[in-house]
Protein backbone atom coordinates (compact mmCIF):
# COMPACT_ATOMS: atom_id res chain seq x y z
CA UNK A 1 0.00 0.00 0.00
CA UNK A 2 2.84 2.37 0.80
CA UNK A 3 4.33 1.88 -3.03
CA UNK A 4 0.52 2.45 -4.18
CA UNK A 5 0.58 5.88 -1.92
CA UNK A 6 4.08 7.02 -3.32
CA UNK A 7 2.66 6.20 -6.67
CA UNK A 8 -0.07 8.45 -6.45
CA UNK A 9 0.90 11.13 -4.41
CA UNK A 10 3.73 11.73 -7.41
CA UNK A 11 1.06 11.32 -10.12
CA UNK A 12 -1.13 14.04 -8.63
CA UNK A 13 1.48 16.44 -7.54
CA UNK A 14 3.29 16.24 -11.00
CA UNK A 15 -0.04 16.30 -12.74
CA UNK A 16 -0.20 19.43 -10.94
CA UNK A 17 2.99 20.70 -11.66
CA UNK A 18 3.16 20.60 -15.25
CA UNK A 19 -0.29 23.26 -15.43
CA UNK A 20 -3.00 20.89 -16.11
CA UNK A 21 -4.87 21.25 -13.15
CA UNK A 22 -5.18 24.88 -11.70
CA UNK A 23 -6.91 25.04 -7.74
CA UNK A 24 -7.45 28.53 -6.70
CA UNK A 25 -9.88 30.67 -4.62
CA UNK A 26 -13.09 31.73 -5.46
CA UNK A 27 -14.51 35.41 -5.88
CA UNK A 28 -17.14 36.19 -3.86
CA UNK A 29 -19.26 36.53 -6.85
CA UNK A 30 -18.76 32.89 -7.84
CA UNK A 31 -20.12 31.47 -4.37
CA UNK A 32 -23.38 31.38 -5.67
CA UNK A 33 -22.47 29.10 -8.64
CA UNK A 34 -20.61 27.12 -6.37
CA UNK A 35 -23.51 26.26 -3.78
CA UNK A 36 -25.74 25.36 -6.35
CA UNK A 37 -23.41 22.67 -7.83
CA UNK A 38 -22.91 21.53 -4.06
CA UNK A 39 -26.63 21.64 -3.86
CA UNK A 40 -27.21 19.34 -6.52
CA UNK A 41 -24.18 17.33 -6.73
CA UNK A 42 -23.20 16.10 -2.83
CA UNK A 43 -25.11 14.39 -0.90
CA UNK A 44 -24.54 16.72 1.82
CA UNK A 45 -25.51 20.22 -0.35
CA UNK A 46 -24.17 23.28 0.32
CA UNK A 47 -23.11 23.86 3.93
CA UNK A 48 -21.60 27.26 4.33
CA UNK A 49 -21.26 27.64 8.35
CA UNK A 50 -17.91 27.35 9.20
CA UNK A 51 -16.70 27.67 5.66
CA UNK A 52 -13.10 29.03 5.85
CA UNK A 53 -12.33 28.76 1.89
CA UNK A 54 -13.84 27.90 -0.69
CA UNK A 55 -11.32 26.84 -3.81
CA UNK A 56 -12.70 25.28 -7.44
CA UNK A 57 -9.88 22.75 -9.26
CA UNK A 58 -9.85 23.54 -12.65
CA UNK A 59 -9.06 21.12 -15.52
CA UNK A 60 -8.99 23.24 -19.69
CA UNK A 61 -10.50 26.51 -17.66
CA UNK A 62 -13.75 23.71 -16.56
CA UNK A 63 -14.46 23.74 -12.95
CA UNK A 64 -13.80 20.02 -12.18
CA UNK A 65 -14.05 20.00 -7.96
CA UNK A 66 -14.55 22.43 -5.19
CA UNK A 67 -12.48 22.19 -2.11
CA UNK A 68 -14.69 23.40 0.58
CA UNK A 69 -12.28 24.16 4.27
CA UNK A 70 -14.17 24.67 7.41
CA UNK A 71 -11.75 24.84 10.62
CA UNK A 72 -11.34 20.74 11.17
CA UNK A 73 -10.03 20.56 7.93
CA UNK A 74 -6.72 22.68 8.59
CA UNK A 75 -5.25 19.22 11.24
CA UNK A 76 -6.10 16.39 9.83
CA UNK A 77 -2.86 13.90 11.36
CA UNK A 78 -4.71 10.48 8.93
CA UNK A 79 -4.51 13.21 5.79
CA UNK A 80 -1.03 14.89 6.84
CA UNK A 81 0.69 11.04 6.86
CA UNK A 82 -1.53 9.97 3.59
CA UNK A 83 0.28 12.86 1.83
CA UNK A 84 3.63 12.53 3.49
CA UNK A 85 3.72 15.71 4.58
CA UNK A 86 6.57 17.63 7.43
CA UNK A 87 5.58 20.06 9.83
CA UNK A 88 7.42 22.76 7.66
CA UNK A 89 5.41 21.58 4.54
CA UNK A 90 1.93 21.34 6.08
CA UNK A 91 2.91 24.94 7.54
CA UNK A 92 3.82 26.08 4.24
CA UNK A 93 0.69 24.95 2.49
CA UNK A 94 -1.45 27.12 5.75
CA UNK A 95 0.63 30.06 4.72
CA UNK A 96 -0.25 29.83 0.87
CA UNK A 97 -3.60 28.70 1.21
CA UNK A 98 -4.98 31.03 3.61
């Protein structure tokens, strides 16, 4: 399973390197569009309380996902060992992200 992890972590951060996928913030103009896709795609809708950030992954200039943080979201130890991350990098990715 490690090997499997490796795998993928290096396929998704080098997928992300080379500019296919963009992530990035939304406007607050867009949050509209964006809880009505979370309204009819998840099964949980669109749950803004809490919301911290709200980020759409793009794929040819297509919204493909939306990354919705609340506060649990920013320590997450299961998520941080997935990934692989260090202390410096998970602080690093809080600096950028926020």
């Amino acid at each position: 399973m490690a090997g499997f992890r490796q795998a993928s972590n290096h396929f998704f951060r080098q997928f992300l390197w080379d500019g296919c996928v963009k992530v990035r913030a939304l406007e607050p103009e867009q949050y509209q569009r964006a809880g009505e896709l979370l309204d009819r795609e998840h099964y949980l809708g669109d749950v803004p309380q809490g919301r911290q950030l709200l980020q759409a992954v793009e794929y040819a200039g297509q919204w493909v996902a939306l990354l919705d943080w609340g506060p649990a979201t920013w320590k997450l130890a299961d998520r941080e060992e997935w990934i692989g991350w260090t202390p410096q990098q998970k602080g690093a990715f809080e600096v950028h992200s926020g």
